[in-house]
PDB file of N, CA and C in Angstrom:
ATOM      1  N   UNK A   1     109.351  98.863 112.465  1.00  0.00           N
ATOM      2  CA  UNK A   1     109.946  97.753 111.723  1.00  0.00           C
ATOM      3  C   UNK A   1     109.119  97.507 110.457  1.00  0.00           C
ATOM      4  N   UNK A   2     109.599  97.170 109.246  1.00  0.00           N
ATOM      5  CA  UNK A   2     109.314  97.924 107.697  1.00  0.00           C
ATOM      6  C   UNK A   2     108.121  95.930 108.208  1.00  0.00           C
ATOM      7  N   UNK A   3     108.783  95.347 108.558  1.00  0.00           N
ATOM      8  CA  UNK A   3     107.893  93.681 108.083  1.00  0.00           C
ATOM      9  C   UNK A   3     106.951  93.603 109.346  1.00  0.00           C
ATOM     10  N   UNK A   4     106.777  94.335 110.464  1.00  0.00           N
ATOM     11  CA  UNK A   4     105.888  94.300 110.720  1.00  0.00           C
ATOM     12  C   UNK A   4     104.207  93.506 110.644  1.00  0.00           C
ATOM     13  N   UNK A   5     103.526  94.331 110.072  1.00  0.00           N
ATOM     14  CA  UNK A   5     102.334  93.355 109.387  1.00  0.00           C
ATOM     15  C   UNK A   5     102.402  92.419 108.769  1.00  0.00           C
ATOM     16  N   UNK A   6     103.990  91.833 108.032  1.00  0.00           N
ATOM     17  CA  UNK A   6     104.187  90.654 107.870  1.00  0.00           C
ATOM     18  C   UNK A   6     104.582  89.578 109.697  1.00  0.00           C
ATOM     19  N   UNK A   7     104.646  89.892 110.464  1.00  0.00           N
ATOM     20  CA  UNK A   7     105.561  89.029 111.335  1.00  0.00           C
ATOM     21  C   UNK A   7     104.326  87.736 111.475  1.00  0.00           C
ATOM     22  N   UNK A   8     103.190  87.477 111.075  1.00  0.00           N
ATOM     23  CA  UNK A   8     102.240  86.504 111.929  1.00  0.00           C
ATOM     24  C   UNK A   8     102.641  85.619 110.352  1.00  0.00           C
ATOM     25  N   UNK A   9     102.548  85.875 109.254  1.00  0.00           N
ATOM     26  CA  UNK A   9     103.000  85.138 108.209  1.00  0.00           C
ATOM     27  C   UNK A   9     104.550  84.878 108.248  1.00  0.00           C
ATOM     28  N   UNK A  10     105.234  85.490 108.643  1.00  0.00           N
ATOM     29  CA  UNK A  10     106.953  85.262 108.425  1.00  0.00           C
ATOM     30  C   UNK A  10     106.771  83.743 109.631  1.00  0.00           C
ATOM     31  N   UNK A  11     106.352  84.306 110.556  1.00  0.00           N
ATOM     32  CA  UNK A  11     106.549  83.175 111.514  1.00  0.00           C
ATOM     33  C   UNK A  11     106.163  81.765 111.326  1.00  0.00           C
ATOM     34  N   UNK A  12     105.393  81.905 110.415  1.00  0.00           N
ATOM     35  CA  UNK A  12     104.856  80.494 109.884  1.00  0.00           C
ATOM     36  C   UNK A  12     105.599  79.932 109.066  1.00  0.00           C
ATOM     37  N   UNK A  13     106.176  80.437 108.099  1.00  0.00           N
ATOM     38  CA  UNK A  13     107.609  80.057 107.099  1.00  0.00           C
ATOM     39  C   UNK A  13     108.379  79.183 107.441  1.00  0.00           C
ATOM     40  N   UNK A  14     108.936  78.130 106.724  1.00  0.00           N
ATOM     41  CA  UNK A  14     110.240  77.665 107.160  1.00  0.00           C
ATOM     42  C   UNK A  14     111.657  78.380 107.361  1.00  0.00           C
ATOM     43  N   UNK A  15     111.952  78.753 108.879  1.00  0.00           N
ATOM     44  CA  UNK A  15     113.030  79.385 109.069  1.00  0.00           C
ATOM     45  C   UNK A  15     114.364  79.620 107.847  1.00  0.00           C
ATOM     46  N   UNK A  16     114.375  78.336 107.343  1.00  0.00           N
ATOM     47  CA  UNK A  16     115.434  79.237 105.973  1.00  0.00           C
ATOM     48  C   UNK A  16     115.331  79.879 104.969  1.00  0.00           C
ATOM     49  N   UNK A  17     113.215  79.837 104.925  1.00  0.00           N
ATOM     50  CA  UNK A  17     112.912  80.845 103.860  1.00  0.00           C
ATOM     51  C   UNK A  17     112.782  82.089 104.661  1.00  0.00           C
ATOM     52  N   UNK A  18     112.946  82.183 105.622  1.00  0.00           N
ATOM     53  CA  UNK A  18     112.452  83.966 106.438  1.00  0.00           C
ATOM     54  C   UNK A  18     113.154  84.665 106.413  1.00  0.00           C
ATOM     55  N   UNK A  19     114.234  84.362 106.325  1.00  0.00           N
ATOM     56  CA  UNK A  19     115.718  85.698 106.111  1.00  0.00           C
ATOM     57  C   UNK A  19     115.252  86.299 104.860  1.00  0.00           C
ATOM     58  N   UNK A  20     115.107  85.668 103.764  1.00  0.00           N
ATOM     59  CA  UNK A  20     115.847  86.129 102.348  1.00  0.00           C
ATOM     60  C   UNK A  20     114.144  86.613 102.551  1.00  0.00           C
ATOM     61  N   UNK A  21     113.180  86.294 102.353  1.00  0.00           N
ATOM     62  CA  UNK A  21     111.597  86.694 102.398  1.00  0.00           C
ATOM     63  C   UNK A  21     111.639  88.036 103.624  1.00  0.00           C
ATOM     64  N   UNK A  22     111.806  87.999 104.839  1.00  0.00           N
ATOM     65  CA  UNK A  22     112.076  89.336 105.097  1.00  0.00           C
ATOM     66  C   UNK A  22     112.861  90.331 104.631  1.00  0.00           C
ATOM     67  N   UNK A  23     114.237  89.740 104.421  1.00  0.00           N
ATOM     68  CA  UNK A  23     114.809  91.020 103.290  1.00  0.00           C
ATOM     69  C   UNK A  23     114.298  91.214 102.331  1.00  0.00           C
ATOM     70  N   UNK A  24     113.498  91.150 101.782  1.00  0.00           N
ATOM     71  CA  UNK A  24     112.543  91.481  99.927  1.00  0.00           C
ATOM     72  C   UNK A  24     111.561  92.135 100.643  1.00  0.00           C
ATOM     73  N   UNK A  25     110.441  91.942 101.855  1.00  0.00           N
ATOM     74  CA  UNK A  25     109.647  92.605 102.422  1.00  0.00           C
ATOM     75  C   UNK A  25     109.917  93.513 102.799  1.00  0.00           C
ATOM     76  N   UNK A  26     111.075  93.844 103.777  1.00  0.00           N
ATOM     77  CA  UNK A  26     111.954  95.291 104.085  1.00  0.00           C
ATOM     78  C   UNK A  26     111.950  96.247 102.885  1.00  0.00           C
ATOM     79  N   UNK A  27     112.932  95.354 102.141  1.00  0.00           N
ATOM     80  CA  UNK A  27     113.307  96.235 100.935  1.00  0.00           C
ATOM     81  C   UNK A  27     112.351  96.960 100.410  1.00  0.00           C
ATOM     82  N   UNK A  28     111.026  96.063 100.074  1.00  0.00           N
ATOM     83  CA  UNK A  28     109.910  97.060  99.411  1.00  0.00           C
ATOM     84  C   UNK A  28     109.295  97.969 100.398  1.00  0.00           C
ATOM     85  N   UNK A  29     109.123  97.625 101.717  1.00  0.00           N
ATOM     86  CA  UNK A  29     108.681  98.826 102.329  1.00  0.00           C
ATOM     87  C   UNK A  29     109.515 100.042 102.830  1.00  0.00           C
ATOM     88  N   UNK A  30     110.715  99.614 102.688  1.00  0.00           N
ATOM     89  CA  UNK A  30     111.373 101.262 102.496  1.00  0.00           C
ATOM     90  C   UNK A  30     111.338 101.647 101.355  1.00  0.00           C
ATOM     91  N   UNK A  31     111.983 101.161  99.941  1.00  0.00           N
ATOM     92  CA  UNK A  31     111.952 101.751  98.533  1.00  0.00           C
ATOM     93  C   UNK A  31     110.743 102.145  98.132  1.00  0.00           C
ATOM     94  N   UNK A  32     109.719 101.683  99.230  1.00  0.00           N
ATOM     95  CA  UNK A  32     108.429 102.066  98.206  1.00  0.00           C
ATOM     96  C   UNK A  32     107.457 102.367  99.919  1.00  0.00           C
ATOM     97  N   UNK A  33     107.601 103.485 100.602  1.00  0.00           N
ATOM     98  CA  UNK A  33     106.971 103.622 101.599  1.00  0.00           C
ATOM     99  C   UNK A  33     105.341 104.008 101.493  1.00  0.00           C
ATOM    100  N   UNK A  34     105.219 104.409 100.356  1.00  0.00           N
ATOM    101  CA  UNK A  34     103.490 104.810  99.960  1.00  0.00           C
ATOM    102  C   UNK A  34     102.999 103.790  99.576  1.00  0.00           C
ATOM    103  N   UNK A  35     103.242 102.350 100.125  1.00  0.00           N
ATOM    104  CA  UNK A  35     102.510 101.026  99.527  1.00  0.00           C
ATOM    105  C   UNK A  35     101.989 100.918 100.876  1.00  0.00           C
ATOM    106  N   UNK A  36     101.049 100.212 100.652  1.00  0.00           N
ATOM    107  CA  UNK A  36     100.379  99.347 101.421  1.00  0.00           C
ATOM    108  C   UNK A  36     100.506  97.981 101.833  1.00  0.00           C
ATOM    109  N   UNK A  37     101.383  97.646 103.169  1.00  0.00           N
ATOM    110  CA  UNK A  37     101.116  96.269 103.262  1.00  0.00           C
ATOM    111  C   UNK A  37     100.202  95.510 103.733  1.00  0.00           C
ATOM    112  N   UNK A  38      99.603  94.181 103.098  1.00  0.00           N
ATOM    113  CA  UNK A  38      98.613  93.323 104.085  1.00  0.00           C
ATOM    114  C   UNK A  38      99.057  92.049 103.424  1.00  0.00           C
ATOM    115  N   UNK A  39      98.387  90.545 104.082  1.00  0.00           N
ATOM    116  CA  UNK A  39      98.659  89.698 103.990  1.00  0.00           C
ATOM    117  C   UNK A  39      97.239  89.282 103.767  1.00  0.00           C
ATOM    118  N   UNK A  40      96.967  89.043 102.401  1.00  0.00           N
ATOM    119  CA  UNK A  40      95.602  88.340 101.695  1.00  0.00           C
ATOM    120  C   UNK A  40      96.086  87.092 101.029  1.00  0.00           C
ATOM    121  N   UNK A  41      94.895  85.888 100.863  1.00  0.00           N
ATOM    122  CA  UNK A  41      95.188  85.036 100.689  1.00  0.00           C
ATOM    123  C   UNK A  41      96.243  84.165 101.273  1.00  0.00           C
ATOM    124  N   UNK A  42      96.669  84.608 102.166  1.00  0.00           N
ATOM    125  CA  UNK A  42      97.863  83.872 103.452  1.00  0.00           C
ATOM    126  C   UNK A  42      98.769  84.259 102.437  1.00  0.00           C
ATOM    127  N   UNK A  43      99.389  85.377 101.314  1.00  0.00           N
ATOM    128  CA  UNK A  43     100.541  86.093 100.972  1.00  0.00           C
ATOM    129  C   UNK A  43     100.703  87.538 100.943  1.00  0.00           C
ATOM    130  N   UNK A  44     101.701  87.869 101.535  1.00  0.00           N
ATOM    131  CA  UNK A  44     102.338  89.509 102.163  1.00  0.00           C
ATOM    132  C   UNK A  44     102.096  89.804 100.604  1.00  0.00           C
ATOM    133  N   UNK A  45     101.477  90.979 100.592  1.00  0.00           N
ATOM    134  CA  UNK A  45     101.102  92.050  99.031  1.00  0.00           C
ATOM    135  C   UNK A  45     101.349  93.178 100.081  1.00  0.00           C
ATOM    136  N   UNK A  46     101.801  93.920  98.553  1.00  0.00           N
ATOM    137  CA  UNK A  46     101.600  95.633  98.453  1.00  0.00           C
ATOM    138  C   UNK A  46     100.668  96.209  97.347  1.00  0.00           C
ATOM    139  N   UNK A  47      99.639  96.970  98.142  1.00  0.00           N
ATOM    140  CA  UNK A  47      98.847  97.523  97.604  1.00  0.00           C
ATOM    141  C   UNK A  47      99.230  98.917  97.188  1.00  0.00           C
ATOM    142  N   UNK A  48      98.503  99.960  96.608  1.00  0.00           N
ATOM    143  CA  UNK A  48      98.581 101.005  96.151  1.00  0.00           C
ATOM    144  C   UNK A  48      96.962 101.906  95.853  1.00  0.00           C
ATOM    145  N   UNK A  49      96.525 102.725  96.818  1.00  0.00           N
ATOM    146  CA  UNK A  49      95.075 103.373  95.962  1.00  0.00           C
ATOM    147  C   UNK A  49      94.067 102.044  96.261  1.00  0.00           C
ATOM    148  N   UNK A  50      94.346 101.033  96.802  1.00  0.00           N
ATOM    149  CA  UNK A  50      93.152  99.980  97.004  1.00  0.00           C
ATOM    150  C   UNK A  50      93.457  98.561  95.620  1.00  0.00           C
ATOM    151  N   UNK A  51      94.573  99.568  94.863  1.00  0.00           N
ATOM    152  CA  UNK A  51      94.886  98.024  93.712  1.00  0.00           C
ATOM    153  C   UNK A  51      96.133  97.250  94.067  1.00  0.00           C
ATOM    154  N   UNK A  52      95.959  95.887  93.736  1.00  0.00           N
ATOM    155  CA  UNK A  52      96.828  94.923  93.997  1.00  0.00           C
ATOM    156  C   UNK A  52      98.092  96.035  92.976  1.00  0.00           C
ATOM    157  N   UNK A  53      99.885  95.552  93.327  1.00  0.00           N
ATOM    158  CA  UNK A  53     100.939  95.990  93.173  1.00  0.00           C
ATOM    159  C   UNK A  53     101.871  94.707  92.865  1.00  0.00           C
ATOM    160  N   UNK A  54     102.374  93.926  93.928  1.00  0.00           N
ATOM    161  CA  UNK A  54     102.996  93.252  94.125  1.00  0.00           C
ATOM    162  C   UNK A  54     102.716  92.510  95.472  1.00  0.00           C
ATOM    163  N   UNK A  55     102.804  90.897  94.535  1.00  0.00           N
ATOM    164  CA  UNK A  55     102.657  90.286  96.009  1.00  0.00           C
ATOM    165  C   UNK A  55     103.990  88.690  95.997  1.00  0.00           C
ATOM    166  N   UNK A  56     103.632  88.299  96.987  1.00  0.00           N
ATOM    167  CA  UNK A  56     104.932  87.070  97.214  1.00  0.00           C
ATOM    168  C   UNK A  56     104.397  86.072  97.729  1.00  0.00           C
ATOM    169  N   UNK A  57     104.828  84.947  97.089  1.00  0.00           N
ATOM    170  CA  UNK A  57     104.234  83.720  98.028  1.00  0.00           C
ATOM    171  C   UNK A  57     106.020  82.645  98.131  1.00  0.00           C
ATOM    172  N   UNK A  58     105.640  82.071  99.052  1.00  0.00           N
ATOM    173  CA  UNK A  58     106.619  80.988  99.713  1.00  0.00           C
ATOM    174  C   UNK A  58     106.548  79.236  99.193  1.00  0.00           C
ATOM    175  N   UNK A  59     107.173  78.965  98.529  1.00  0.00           N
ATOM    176  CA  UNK A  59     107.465  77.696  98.169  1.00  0.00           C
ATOM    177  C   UNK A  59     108.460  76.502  98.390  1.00  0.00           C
ATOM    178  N   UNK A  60     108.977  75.626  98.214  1.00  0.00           N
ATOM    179  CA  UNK A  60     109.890  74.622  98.545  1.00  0.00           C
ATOM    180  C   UNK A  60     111.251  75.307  97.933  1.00  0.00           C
ATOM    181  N   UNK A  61     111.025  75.597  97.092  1.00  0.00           N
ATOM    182  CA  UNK A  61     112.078  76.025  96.152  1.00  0.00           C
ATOM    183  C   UNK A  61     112.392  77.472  95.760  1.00  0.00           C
ATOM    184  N   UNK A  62     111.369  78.037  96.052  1.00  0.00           N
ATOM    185  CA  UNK A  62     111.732  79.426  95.364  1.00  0.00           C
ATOM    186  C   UNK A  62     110.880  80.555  96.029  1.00  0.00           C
ATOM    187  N   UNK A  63     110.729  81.762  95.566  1.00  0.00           N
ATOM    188  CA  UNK A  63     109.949  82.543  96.586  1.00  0.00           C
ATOM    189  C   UNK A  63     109.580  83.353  95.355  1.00  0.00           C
ATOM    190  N   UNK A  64     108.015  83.433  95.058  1.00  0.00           N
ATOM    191  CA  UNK A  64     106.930  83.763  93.811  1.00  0.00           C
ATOM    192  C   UNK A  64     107.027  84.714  94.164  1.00  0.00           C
ATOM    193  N   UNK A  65     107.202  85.783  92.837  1.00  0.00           N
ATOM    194  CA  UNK A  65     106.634  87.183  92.647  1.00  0.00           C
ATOM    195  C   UNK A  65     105.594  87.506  91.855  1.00  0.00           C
ATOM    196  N   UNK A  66     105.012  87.895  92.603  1.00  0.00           N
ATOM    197  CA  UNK A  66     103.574  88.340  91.210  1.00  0.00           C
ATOM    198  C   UNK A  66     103.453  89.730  91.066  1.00  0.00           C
ATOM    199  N   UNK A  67     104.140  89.860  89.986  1.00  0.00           N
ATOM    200  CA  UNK A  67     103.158  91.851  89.737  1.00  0.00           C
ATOM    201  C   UNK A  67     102.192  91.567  88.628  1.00  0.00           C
ATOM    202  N   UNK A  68     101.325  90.582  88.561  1.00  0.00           N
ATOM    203  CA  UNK A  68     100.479  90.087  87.964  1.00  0.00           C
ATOM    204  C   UNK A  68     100.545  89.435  86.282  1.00  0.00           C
ATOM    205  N   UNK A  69      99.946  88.871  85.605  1.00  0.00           N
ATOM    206  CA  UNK A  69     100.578  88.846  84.160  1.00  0.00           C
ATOM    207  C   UNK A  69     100.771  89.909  83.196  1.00  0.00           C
ATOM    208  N   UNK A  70      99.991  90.981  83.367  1.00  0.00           N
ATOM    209  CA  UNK A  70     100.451  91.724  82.776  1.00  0.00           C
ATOM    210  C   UNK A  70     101.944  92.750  83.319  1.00  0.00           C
ATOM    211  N   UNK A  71     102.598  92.372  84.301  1.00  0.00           N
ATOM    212  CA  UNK A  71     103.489  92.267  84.591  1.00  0.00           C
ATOM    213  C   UNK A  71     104.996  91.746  84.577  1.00  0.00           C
ATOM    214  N   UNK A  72     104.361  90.651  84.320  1.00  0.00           N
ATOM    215  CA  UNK A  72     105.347  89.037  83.458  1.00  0.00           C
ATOM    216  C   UNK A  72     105.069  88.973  82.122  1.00  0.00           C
ATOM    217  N   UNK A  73     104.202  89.519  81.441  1.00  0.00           N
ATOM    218  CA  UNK A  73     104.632  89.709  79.811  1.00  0.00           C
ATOM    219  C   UNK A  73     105.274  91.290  79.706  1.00  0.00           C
ATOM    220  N   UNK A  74     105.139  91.730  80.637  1.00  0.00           N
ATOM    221  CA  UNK A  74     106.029  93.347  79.960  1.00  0.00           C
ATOM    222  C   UNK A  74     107.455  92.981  80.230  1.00  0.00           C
ATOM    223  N   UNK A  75     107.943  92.239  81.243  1.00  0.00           N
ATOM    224  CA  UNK A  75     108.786  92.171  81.875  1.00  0.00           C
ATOM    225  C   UNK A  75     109.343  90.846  81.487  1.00  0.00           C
ATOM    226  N   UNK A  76     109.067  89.685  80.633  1.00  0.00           N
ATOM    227  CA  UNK A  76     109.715  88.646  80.672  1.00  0.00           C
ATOM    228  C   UNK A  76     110.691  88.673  79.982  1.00  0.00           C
ATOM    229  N   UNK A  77     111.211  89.391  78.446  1.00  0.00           N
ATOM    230  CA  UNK A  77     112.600  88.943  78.375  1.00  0.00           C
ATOM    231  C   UNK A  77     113.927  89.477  79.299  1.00  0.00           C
ATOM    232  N   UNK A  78     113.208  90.531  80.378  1.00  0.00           N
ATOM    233  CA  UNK A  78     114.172  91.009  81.630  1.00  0.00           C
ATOM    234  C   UNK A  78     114.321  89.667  82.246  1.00  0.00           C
ATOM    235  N   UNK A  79     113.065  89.203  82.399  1.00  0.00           N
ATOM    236  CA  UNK A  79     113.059  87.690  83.645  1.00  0.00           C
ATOM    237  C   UNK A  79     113.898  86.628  83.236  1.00  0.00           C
ATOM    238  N   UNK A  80     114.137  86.445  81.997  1.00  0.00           N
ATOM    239  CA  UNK A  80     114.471  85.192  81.227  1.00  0.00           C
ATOM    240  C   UNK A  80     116.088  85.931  81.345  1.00  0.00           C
ATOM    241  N   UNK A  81     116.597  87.223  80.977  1.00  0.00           N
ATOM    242  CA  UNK A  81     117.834  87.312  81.168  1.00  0.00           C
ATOM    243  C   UNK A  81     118.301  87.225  82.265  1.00  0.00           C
ATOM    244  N   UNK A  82     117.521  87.548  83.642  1.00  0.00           N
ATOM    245  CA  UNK A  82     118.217  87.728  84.969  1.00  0.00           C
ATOM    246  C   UNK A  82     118.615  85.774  85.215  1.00  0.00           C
ATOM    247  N   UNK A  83     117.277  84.979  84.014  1.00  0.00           N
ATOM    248  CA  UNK A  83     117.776  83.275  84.550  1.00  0.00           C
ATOM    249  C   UNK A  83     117.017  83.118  85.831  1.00  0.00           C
ATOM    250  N   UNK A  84     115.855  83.518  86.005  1.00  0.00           N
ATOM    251  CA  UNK A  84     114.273  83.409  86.611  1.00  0.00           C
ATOM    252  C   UNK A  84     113.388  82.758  85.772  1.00  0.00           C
ATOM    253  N   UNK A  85     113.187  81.605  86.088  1.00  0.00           N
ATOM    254  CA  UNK A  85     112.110  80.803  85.804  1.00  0.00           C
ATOM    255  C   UNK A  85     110.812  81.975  86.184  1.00  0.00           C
ATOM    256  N   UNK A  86     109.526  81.986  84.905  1.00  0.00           N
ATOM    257  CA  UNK A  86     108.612  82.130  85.646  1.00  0.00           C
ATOM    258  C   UNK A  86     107.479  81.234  84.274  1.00  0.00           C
ATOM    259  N   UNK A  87     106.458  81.410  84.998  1.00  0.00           N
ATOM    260  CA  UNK A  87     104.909  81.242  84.546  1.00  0.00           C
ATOM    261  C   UNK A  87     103.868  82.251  83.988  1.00  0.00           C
ATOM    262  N   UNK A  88     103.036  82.579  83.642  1.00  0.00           N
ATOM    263  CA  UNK A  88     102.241  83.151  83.149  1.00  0.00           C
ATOM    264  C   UNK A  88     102.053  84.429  84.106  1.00  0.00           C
ATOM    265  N   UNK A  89     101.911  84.200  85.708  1.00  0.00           N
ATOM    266  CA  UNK A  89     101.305  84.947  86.443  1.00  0.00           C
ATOM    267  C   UNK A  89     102.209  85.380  87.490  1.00  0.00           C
ATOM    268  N   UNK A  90     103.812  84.729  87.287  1.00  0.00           N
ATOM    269  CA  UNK A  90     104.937  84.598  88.404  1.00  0.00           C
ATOM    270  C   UNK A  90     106.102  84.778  87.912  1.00  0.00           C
ATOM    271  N   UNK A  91     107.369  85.313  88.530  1.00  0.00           N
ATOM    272  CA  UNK A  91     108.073  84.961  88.407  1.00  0.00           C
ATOM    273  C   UNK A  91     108.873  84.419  89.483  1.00  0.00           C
ATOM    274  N   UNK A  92     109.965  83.410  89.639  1.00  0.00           N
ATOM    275  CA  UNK A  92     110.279  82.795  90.787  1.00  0.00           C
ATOM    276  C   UNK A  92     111.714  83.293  91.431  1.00  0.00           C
ATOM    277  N   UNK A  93     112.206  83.076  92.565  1.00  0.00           N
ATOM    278  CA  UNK A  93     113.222  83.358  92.782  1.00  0.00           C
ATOM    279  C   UNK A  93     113.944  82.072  93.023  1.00  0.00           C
ATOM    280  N   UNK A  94     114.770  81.546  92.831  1.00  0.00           N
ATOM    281  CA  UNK A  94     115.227  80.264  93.739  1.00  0.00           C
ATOM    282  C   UNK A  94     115.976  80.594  94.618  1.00  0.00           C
ATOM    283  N   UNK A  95     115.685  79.957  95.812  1.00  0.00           N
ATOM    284  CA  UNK A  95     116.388  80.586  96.890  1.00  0.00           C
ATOM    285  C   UNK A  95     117.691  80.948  97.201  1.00  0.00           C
ATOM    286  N   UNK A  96     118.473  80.357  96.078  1.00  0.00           N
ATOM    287  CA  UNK A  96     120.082  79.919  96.320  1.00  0.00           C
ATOM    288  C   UNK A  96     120.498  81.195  95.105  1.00  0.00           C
ATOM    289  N   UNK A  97     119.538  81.807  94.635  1.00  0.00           N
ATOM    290  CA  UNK A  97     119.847  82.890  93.902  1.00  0.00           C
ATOM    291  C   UNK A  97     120.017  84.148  94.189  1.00  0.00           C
ATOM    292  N   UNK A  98     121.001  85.288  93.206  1.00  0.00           N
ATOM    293  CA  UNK A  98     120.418  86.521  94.491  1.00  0.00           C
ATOM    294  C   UNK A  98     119.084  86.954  93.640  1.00  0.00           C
ATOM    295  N   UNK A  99     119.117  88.071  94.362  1.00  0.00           N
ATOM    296  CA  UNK A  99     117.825  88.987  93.918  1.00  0.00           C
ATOM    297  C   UNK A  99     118.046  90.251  93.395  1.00  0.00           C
ATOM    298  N   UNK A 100     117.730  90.191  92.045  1.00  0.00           N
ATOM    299  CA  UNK A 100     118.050  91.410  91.664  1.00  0.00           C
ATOM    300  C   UNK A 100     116.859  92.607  91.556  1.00  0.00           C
ATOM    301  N   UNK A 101     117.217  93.251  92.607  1.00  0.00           N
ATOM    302  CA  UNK A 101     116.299  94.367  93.208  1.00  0.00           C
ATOM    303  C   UNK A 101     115.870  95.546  91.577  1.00  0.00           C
ATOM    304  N   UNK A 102     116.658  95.471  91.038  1.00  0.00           N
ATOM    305  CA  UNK A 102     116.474  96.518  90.032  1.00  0.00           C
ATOM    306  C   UNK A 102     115.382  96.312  89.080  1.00  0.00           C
ATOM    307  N   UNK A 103     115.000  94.758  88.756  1.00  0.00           N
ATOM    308  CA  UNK A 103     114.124  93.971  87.966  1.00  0.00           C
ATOM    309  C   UNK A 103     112.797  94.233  89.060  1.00  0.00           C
ATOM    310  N   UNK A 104     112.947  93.926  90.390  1.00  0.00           N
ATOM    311  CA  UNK A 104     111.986  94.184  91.236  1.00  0.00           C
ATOM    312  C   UNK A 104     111.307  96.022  91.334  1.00  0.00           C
ATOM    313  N   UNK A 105     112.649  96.383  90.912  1.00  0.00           N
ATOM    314  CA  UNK A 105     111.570  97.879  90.985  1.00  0.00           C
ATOM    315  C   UNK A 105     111.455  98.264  89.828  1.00  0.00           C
ATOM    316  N   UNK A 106     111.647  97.583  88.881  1.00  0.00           N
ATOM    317  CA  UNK A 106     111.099  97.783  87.433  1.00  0.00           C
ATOM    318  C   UNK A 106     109.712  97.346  87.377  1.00  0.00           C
ATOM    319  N   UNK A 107     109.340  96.429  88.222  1.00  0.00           N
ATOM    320  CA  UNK A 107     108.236  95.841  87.961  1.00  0.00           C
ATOM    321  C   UNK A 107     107.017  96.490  88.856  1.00  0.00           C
ATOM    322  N   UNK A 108     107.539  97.170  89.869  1.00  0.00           N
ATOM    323  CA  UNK A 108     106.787  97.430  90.949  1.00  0.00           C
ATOM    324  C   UNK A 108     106.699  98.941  90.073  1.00  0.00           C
ATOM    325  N   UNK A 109     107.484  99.686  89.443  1.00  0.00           N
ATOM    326  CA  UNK A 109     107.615 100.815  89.239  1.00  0.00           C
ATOM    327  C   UNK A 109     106.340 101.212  87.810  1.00  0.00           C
ATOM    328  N   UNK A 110     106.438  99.698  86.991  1.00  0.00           N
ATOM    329  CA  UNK A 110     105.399  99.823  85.988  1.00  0.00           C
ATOM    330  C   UNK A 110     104.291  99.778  86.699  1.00  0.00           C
ATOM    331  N   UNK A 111     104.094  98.878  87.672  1.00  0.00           N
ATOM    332  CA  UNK A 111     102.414  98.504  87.872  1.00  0.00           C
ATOM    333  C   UNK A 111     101.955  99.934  88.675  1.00  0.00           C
ATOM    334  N   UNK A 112     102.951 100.311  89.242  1.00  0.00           N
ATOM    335  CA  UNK A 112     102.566 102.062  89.598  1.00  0.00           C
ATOM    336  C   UNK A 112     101.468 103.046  88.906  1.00  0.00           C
ATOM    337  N   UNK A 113     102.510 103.158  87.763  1.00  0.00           N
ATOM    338  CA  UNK A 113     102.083 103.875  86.851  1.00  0.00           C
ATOM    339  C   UNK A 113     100.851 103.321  85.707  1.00  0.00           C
ATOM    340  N   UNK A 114     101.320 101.766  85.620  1.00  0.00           N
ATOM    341  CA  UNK A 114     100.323 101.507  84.591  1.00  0.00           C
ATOM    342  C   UNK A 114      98.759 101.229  85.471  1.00  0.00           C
ATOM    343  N   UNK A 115      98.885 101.211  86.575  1.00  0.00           N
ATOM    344  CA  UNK A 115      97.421 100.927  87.280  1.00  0.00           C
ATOM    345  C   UNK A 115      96.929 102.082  87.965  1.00  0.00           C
ATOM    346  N   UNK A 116      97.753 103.449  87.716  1.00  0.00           N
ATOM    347  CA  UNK A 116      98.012 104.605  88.871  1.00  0.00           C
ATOM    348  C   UNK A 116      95.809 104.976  88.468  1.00  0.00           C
ATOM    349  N   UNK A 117      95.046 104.753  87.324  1.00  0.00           N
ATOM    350  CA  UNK A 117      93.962 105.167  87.209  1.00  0.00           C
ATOM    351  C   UNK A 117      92.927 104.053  87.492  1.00  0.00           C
ATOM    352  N   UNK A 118      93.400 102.347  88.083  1.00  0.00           N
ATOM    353  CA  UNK A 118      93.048 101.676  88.386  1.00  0.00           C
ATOM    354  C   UNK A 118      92.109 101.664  89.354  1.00  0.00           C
ATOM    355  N   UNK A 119      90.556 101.475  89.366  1.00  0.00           N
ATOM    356  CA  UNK A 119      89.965 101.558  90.412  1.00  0.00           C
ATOM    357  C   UNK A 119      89.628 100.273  91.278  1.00  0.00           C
ATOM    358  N   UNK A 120      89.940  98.874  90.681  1.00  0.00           N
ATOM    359  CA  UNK A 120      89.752  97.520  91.342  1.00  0.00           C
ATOM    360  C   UNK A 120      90.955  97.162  91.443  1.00  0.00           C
ATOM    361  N   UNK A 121      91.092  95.871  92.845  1.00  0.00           N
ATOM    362  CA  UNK A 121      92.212  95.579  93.133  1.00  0.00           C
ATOM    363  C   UNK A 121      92.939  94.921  92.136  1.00  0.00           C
ATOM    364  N   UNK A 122      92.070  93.743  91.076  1.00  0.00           N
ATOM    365  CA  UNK A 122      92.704  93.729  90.097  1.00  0.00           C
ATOM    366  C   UNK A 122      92.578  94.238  88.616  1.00  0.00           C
ATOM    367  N   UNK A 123      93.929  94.373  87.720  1.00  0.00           N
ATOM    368  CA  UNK A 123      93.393  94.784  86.217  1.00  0.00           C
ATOM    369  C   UNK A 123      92.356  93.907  85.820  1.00  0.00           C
ATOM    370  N   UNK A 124      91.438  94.371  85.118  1.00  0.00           N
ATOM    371  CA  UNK A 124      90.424  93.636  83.962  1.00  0.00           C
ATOM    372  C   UNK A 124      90.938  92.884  82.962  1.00  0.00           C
TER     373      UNK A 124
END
């Protein structure tokens, strides 16, 4: 089961955020089976080579993506067209929104490549 190493964090969630938060966790661990999952800082990340990738955190309202800021400035006038609020270091989902997976592996697909010579978990 792809959420697995997530189930001790899913379970803690408010049941109407765990559906849509396990489907995004699934999703990345099949589309992207050479990641690494763990749950640091009490949020499910995918690692890569030992560097942070993508990670998610759980909110009242929305469900945070971080592929870090240099992630959210390569990627924000995608974010601002999909009509995703984000922040400097996030972008958000609101729950009542869908998810557009394609923006998600755009983002997961840069930090791939742009960190592929990365030796710390995070960029400098």
């Amino acid at each position: 089961m792809p959420t697995a190493p997530f189930a001790d964090y899913l379970a803690k969630i408010a049941p109407e955020q765990r559906e849509r938060t396990t489907e995004i966790l699934d999703w990345v661990s099949t589309t992207y089976p050479q990641l690494v999952p763990r749950v640091a800082w009490n949020q499910p990340m995918f690692t890569d080579h030992g560097t942070f990738i993508i990670g998610f955190s759980n909110s009242k309202k929305h469900l945070a993506v971080s592929p870090e800021a240099a992630g959210i400035s390569h990627f924000a006038p995608l974010i601002e067209a999909a009509g995703y609020p984000h922040t400097k270091n996030l972008m958000q989902l609101p729950w009542a929104s869908a998810v557009n997976y394609d923006l998600l592996a755009q983002m997961i697909n840069f930090n791939l490549s742009d960190k592929a010579d990365t030796t710390t978990f995070w960029r400098k």
